[in-house]
N, C-alpha and C. Protein backbone atom coordinates (compact mmCIF):
# COMPACT_ATOMS: atom_id res chain seq x y z
N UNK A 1 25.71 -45.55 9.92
CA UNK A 1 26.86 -45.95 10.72
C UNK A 1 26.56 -45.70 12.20
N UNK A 2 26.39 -46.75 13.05
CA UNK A 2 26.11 -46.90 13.99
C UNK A 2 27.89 -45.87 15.35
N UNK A 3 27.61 -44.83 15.97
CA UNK A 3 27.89 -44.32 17.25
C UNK A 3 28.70 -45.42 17.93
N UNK A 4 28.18 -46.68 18.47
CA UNK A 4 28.18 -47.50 19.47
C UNK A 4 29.38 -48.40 18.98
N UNK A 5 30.37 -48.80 19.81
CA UNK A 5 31.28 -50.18 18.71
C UNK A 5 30.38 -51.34 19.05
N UNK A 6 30.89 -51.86 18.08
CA UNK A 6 30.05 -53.49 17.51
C UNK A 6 29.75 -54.40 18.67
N UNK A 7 31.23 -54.75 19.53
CA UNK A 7 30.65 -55.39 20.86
C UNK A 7 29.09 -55.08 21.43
N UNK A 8 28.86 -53.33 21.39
CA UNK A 8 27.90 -53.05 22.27
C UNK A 8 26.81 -53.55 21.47
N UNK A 9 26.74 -53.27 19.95
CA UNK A 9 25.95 -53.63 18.99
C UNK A 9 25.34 -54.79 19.05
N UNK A 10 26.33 -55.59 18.85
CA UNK A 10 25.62 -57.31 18.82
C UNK A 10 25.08 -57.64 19.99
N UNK A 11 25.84 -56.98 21.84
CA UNK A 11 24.75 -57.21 22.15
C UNK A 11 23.31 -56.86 22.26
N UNK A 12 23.34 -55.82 21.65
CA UNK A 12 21.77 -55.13 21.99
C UNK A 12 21.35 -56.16 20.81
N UNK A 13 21.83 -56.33 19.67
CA UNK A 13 20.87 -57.27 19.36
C UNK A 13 20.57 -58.85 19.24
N UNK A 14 21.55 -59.01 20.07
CA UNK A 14 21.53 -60.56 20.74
C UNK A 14 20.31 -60.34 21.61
N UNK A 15 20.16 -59.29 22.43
CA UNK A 15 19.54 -59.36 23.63
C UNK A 15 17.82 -59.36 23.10
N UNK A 16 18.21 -57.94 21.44
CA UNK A 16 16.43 -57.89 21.49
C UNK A 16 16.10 -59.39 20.91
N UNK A 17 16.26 -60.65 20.74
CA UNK A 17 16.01 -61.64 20.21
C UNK A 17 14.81 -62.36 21.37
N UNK A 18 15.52 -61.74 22.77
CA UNK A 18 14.72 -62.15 23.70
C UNK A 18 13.14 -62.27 23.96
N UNK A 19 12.49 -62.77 24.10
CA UNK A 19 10.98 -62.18 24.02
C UNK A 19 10.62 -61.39 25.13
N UNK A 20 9.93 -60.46 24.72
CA UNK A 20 10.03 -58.88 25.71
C UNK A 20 10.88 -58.07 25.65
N UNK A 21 11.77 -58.30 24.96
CA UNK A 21 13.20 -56.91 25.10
C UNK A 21 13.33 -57.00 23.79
N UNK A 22 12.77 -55.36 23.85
CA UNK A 22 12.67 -54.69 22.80
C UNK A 22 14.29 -53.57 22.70
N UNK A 23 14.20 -52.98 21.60
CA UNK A 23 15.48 -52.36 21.47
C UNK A 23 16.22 -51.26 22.75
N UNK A 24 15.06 -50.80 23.16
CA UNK A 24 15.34 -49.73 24.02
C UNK A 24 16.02 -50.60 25.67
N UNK A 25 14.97 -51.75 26.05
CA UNK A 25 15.24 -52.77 26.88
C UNK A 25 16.93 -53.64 26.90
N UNK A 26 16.67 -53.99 25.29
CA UNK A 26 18.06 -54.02 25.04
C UNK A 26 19.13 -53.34 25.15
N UNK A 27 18.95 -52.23 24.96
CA UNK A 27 20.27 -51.09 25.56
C UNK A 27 20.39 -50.79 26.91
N UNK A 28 19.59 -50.75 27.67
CA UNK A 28 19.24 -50.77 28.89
C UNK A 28 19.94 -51.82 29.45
N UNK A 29 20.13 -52.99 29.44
CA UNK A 29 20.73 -54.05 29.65
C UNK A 29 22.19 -54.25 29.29
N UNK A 30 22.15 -53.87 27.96
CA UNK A 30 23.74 -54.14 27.63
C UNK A 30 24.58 -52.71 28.60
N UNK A 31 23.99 -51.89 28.54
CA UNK A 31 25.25 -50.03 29.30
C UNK A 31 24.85 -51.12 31.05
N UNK A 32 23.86 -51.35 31.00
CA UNK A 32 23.96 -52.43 32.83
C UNK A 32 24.91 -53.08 32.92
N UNK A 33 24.87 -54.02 32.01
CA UNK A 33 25.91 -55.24 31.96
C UNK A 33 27.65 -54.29 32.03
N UNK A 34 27.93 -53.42 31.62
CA UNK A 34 29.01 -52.78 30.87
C UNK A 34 29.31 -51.86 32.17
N UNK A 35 28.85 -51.31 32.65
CA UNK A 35 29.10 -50.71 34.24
C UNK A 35 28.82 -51.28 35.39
N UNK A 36 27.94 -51.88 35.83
CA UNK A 36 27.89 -52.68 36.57
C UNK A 36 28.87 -53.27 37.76
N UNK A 37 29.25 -53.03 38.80
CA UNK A 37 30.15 -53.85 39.24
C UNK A 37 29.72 -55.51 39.84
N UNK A 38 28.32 -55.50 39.87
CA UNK A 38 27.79 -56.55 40.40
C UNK A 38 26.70 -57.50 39.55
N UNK A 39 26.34 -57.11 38.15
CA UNK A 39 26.63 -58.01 37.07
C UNK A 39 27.38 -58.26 36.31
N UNK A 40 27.81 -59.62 36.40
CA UNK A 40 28.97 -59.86 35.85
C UNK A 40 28.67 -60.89 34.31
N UNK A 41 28.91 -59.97 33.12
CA UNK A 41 29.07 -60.43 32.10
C UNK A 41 29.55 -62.14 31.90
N UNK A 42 30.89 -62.23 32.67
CA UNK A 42 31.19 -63.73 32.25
C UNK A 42 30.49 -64.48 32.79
N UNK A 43 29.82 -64.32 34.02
CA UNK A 43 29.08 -65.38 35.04
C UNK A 43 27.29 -65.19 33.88
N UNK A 44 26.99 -64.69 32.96
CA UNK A 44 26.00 -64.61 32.34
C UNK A 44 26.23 -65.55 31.67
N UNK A 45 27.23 -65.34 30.82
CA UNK A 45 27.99 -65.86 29.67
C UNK A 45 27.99 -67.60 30.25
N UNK A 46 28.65 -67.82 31.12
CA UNK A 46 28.76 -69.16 31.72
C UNK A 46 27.34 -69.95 32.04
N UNK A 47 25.96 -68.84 32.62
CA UNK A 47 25.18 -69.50 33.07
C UNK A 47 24.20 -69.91 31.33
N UNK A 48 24.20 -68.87 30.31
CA UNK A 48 24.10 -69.27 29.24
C UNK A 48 24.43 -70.40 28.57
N UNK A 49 25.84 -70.49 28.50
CA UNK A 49 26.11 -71.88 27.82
C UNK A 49 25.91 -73.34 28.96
N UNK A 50 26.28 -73.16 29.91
CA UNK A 50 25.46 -73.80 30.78
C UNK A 50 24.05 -74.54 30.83
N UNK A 51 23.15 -73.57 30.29
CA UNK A 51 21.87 -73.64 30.02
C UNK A 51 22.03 -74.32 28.56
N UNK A 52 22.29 -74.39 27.45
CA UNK A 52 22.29 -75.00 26.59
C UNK A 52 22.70 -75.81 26.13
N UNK A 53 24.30 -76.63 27.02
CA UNK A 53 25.03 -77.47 26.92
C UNK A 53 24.73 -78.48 27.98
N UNK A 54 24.07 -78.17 29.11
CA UNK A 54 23.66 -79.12 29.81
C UNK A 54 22.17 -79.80 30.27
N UNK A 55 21.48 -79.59 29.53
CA UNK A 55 20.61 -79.22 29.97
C UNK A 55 19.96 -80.24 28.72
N UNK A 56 18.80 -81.31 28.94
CA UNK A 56 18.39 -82.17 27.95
C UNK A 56 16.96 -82.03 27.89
N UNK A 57 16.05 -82.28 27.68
CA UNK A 57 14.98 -82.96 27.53
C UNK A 57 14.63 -84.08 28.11
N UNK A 58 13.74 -84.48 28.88
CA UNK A 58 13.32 -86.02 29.85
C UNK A 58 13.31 -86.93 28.64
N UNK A 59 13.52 -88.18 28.44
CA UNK A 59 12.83 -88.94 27.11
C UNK A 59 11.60 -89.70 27.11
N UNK A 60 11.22 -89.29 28.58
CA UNK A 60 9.63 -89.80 28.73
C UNK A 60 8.53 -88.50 28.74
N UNK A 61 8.72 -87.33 29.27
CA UNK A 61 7.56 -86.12 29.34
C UNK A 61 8.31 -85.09 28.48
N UNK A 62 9.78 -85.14 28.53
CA UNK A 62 10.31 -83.72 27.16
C UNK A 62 9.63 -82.60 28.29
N UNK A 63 10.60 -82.74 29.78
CA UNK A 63 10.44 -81.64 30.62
C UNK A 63 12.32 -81.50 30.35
N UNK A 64 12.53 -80.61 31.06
CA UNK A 64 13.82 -79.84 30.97
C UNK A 64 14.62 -81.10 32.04
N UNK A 65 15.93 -81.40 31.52
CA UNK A 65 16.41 -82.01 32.91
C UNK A 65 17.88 -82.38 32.39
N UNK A 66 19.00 -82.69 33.52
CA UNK A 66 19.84 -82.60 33.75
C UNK A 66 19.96 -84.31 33.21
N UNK A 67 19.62 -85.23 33.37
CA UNK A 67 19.66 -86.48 33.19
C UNK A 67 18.55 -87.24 32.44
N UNK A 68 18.65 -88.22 31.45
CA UNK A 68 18.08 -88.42 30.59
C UNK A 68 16.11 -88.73 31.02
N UNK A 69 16.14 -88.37 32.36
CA UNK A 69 14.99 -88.63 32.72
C UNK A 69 14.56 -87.78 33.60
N UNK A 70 13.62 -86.81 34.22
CA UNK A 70 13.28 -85.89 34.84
C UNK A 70 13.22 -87.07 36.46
N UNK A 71 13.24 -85.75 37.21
CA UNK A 71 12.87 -86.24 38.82
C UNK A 71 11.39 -86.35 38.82
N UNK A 72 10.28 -85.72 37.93
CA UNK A 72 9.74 -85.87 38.29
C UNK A 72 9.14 -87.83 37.62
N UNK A 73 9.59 -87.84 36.45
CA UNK A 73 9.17 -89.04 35.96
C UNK A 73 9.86 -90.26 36.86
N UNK A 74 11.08 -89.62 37.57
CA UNK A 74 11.63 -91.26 38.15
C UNK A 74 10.89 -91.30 39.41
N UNK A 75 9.80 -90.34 39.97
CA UNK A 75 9.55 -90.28 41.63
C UNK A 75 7.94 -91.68 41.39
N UNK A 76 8.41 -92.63 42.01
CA UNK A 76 7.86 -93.94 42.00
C UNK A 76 6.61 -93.79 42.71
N UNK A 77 6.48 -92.78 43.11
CA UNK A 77 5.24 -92.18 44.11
C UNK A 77 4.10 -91.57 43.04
N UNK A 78 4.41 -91.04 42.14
CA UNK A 78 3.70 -90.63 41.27
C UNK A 78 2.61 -91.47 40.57
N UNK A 79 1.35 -90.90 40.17
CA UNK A 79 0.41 -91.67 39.42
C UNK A 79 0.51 -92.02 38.02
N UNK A 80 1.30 -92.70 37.45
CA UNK A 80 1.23 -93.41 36.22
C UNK A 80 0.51 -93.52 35.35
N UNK A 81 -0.94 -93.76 35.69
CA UNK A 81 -1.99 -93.85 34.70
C UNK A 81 -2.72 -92.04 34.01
N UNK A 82 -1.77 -90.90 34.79
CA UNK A 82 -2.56 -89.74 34.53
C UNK A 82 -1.86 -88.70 34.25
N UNK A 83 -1.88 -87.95 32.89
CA UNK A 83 -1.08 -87.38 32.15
C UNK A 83 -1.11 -85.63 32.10
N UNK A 84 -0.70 -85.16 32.90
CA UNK A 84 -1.27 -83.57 32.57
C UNK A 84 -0.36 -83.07 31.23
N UNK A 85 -0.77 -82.62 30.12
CA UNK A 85 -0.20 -82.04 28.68
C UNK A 85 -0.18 -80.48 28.74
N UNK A 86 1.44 -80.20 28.89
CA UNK A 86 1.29 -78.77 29.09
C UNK A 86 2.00 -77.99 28.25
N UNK A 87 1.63 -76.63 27.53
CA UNK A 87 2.43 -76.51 26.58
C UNK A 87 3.85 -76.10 26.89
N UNK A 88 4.43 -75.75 28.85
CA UNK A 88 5.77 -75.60 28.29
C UNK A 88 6.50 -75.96 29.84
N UNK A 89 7.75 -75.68 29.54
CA UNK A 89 8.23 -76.68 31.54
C UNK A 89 7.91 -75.36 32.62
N UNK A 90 7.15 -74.23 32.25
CA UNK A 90 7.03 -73.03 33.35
C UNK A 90 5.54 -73.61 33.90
N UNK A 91 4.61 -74.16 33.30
CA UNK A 91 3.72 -74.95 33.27
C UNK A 91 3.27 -75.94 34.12
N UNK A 92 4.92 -76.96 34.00
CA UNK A 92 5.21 -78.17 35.56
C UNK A 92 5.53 -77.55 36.28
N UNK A 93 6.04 -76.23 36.90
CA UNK A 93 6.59 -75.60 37.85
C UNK A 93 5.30 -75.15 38.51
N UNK A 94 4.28 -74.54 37.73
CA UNK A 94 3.12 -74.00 38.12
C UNK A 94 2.18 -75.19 38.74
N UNK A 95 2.03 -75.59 38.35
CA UNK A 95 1.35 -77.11 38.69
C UNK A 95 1.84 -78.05 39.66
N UNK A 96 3.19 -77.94 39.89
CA UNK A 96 3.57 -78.67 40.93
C UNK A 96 3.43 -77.81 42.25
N UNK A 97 2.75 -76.57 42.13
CA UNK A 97 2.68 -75.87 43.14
C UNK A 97 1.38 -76.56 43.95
N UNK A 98 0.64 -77.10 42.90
CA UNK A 98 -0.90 -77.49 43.37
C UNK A 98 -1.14 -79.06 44.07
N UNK A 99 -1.72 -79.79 44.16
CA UNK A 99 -2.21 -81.03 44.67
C UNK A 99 -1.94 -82.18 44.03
N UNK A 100 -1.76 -81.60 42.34
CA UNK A 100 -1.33 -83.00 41.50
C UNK A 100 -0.57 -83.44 41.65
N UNK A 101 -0.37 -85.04 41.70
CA UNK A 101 0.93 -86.08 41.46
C UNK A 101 0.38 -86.98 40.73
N UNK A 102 0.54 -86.72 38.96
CA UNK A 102 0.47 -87.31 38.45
C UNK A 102 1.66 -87.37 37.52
N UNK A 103 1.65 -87.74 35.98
CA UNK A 103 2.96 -87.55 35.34
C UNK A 103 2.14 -86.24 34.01
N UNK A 104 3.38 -85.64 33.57
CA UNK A 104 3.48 -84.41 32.39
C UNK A 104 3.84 -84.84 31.43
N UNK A 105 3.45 -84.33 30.62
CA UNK A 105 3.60 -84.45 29.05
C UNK A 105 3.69 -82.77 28.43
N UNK A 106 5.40 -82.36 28.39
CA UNK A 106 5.66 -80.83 27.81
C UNK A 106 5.56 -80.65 26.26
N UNK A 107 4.49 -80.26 25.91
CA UNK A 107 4.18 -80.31 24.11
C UNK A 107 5.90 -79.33 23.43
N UNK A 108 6.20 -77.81 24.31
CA UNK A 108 7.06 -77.11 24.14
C UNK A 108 6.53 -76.22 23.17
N UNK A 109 5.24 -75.62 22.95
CA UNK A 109 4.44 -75.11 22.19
C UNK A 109 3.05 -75.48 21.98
N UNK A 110 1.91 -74.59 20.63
CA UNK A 110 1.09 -74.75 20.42
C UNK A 110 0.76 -75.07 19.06
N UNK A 111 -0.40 -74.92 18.19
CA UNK A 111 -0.31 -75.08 17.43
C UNK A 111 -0.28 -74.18 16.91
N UNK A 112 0.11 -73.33 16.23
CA UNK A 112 -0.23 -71.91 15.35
C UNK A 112 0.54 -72.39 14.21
N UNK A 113 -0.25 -71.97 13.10
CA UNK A 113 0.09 -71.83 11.56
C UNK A 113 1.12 -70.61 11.33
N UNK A 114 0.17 -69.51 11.62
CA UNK A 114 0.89 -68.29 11.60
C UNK A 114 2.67 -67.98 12.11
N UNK A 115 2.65 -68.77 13.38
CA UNK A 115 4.18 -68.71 13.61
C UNK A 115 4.98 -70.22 13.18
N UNK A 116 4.26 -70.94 12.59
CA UNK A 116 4.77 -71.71 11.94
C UNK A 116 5.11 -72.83 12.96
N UNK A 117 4.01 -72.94 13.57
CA UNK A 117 3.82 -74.35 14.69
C UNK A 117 3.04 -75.05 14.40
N UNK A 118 3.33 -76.25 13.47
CA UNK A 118 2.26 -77.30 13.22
C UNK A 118 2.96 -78.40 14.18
N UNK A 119 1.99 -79.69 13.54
CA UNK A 119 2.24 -80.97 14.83
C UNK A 119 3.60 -81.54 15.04
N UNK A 120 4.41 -80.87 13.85
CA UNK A 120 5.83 -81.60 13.50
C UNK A 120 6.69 -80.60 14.19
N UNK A 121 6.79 -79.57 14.80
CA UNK A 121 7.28 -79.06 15.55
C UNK A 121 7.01 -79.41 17.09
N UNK A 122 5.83 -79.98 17.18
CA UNK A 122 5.81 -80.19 19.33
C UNK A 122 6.15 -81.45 18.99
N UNK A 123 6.33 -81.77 20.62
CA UNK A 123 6.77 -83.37 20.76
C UNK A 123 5.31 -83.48 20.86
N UNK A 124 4.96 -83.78 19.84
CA UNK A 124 3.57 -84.53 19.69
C UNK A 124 3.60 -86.35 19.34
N UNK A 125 4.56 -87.14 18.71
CA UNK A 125 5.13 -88.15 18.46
C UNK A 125 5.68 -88.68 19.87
N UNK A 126 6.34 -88.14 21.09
CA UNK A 126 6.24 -88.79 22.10
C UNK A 126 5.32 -88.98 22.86
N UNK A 127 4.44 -88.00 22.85
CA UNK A 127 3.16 -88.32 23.73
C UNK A 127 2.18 -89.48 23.15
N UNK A 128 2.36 -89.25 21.27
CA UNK A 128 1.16 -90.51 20.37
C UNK A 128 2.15 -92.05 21.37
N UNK A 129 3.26 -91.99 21.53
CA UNK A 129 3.93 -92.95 21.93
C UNK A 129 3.61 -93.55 22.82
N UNK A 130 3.72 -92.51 24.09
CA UNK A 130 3.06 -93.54 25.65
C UNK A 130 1.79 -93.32 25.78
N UNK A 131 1.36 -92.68 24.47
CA UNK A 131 -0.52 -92.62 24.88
C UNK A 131 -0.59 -94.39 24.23
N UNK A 132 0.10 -94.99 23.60
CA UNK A 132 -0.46 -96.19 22.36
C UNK A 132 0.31 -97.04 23.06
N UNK A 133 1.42 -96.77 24.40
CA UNK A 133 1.94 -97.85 25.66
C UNK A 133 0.71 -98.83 26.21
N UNK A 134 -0.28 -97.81 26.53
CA UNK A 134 -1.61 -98.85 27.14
C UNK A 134 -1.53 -98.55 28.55
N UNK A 135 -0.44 -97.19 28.89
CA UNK A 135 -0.61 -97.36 30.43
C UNK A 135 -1.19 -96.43 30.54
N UNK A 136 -2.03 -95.25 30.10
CA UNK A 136 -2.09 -94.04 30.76
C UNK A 136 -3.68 -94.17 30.64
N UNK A 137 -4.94 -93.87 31.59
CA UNK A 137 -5.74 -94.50 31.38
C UNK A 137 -6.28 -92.67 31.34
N UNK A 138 -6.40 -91.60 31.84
CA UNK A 138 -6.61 -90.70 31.86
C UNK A 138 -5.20 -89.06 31.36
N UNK A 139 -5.80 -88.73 30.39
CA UNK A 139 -4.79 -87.06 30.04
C UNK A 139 -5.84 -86.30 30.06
N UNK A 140 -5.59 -85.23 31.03
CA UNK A 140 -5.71 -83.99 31.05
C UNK A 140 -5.29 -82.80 30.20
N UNK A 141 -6.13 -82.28 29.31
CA UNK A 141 -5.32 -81.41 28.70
C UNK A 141 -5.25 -79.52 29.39
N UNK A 142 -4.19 -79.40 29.34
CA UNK A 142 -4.02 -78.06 30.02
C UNK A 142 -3.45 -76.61 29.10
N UNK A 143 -4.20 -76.82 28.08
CA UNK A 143 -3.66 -75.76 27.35
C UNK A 143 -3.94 -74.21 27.60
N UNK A 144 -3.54 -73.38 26.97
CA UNK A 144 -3.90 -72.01 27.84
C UNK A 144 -5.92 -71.47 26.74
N UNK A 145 -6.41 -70.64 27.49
CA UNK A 145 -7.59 -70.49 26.92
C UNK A 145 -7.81 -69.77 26.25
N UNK A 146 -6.70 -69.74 24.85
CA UNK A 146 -6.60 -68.93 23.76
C UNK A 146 -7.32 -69.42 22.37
N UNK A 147 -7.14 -69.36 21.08
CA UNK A 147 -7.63 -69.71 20.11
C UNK A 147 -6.65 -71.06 19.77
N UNK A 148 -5.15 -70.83 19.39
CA UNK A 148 -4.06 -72.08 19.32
C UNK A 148 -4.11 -72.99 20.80
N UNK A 149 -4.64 -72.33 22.00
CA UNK A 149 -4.70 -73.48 22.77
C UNK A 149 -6.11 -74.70 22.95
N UNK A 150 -7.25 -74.12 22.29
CA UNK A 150 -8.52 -74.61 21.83
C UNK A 150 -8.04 -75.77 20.64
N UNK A 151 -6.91 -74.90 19.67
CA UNK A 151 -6.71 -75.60 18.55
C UNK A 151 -5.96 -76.95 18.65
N UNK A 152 -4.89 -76.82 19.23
CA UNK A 152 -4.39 -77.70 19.81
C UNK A 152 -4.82 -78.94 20.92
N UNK A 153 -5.96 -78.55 22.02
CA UNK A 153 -6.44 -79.24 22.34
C UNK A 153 -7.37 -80.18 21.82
N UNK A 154 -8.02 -79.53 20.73
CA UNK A 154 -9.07 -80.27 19.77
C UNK A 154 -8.16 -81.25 19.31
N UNK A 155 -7.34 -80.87 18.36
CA UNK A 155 -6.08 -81.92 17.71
C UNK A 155 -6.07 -83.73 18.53
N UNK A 156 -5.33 -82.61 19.95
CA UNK A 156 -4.72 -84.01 20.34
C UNK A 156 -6.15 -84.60 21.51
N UNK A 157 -7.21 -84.47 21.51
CA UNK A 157 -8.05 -84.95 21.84
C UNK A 157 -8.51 -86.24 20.51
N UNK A 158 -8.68 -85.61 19.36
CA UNK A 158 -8.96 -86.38 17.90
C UNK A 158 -7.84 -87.43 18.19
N UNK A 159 -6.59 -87.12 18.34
CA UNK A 159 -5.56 -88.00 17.98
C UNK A 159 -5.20 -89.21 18.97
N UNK A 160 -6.21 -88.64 20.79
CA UNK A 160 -5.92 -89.53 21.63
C UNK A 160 -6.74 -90.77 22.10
N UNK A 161 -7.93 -90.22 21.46
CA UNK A 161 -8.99 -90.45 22.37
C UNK A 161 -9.15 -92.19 21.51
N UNK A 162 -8.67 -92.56 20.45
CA UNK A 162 -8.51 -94.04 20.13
C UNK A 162 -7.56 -94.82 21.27
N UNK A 163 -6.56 -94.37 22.20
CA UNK A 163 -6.12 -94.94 22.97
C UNK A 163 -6.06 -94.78 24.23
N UNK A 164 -6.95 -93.72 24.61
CA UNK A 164 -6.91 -93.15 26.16
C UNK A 164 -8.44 -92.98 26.31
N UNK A 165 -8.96 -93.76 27.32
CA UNK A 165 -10.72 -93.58 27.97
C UNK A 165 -11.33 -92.44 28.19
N UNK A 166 -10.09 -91.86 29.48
CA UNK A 166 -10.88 -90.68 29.34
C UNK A 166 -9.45 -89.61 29.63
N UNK A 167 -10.18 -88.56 28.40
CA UNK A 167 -9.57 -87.07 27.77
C UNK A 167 -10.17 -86.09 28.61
N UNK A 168 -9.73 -85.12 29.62
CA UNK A 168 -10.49 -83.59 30.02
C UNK A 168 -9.38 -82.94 29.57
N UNK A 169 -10.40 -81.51 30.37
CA UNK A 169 -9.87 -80.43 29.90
C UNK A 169 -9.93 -79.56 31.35
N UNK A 170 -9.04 -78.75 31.20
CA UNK A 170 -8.91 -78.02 32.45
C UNK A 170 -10.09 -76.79 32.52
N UNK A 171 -10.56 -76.96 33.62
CA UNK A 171 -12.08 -76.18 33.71
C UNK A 171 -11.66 -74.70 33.09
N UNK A 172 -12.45 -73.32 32.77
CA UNK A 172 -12.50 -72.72 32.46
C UNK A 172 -13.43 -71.71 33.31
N UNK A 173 -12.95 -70.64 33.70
CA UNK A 173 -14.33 -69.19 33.89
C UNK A 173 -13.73 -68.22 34.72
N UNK A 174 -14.47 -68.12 36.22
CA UNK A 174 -13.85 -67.06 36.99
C UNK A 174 -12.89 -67.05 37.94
N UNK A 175 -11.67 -66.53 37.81
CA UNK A 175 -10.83 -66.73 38.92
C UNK A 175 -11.01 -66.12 40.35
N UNK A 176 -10.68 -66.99 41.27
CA UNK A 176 -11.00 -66.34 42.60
C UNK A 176 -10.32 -64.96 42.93
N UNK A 177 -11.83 -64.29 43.62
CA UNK A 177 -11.42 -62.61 44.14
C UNK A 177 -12.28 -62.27 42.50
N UNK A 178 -12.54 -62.29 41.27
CA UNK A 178 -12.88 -61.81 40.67
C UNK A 178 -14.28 -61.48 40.52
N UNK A 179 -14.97 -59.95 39.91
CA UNK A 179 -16.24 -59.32 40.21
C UNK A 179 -17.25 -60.10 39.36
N UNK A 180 -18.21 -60.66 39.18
CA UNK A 180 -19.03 -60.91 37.95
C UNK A 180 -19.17 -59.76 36.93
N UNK A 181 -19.12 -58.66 37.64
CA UNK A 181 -19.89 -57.77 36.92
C UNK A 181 -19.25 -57.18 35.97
N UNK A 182 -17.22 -57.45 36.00
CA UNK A 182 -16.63 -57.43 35.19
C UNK A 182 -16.12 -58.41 34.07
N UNK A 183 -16.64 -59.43 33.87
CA UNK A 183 -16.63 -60.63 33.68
C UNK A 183 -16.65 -60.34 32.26
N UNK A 184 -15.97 -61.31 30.84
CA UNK A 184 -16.82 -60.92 30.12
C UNK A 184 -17.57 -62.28 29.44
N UNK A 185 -18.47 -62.12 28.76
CA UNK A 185 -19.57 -63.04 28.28
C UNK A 185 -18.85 -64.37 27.92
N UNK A 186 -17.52 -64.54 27.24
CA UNK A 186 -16.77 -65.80 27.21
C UNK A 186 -16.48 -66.66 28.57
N UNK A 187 -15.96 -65.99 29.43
CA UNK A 187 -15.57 -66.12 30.31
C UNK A 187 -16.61 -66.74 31.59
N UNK A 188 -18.06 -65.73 31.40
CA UNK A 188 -19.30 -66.18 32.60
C UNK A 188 -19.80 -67.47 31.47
N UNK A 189 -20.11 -67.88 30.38
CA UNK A 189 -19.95 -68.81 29.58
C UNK A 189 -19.53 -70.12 29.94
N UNK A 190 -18.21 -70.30 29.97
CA UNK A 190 -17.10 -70.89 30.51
C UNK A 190 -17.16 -71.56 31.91
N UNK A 191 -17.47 -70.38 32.41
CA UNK A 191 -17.50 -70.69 34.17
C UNK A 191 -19.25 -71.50 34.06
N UNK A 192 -20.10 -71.00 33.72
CA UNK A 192 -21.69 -71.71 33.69
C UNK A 192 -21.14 -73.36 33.32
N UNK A 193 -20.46 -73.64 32.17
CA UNK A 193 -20.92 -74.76 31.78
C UNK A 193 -19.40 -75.46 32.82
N UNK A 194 -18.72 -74.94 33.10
CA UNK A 194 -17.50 -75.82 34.15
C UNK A 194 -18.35 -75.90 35.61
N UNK A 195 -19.27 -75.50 35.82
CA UNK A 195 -19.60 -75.24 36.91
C UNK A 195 -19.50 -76.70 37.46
N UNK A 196 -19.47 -76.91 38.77
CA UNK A 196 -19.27 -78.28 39.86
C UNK A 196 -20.28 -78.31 40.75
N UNK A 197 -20.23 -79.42 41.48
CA UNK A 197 -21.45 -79.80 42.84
C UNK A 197 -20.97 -79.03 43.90
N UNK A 198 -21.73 -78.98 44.74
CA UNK A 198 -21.20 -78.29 46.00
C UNK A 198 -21.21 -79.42 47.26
């Protein structure tokens, strides 16, 4: 028999559902929320349902958006023929920090068995879609440089490459400021065979 009344209860474990907040995090948050004079529970509450009631999917890249089509897919300035595939919309945020203007493709995951992510869980069916349009002449794949992001890239390389010329992959090795000497053998690997002209 839980000390705490139930209000406080459900939220600590509403909260540990979160990824990263663990139980202790969770309590931490809910006695915040509960004294607080300057977080305010209902304005959470509001920006929550908010977030889930308004909030759609693009029906061309399946990025996050307010209207049935992202800003970034309606900006007429953009390159059409070139697809960056990313597994999630923190991904287009990161990327739009950089030089590209091309168009996204948000998978919204990877592949893992283990957590029970096969192809029928990503929007993998919209991308087979405007890859088999005939307009996209180049995708980039940008998955992260894990084992499910290898896995996944292999996949939809197999699955694209009958309708798209040319398939990359986002280079791989040492990030700038980093030592060689801490490097490890995957990684100086990686960087050898991505290597570029000068």
């Amino acid at each position: 028999m839980s000390l705490l009344p139930a209000q406080i209860q459900k939220t600590i474990e509403e909260l540990q559902k979160l990824p990263g907040i663990g139980p202790k995090s969770a309590e931490r948050l809910t006695f915040h929320l509960l004294r607080s004079s300057k977080a305010s529970p209902e304005a959470l509450g509001t920006a929550l349902l908010d977030l889930k009631h308004n909030l759609q999917y693009c029906k061309i890249c399946q990025m996050v958006a307010t209207e049935e089509e992202c800003q970034i897919c309606r900006d007429g300035s953009r390159d059409r023929h070139m697809v960056l595939v990313v597994e999630n919309p923190l991904d287009v945020v990161a990327f739009e920090k950089t030089s590209y203007k091309g168009l996204y493709h948000v998978l919204h995951g990877v592949l893992s068995p283990i957590d029970g992510m096969g192809p029928e869980q990503l929007k993998l069916k919209e991308l087979m879609d405007r890859a088999a349009a005939g307009d996209i002449t180049e995708v980039i794949l940008a998955m992260n440089p894990d084992i499910e992001g290898e896995a996944t890239a292999s996949y939809l390389r197999n699955k694209l490459q009958q309708f798209i010329p040319t398939i990359t992959r986002l280079a791989h090795g040492l990030p700038m400021g980093a030592d060689i000497e801490f490097a490890d053998q995957v990684t100086l690997k990686e960087a050898l065979i991505g290597r570029r002209s000068l």
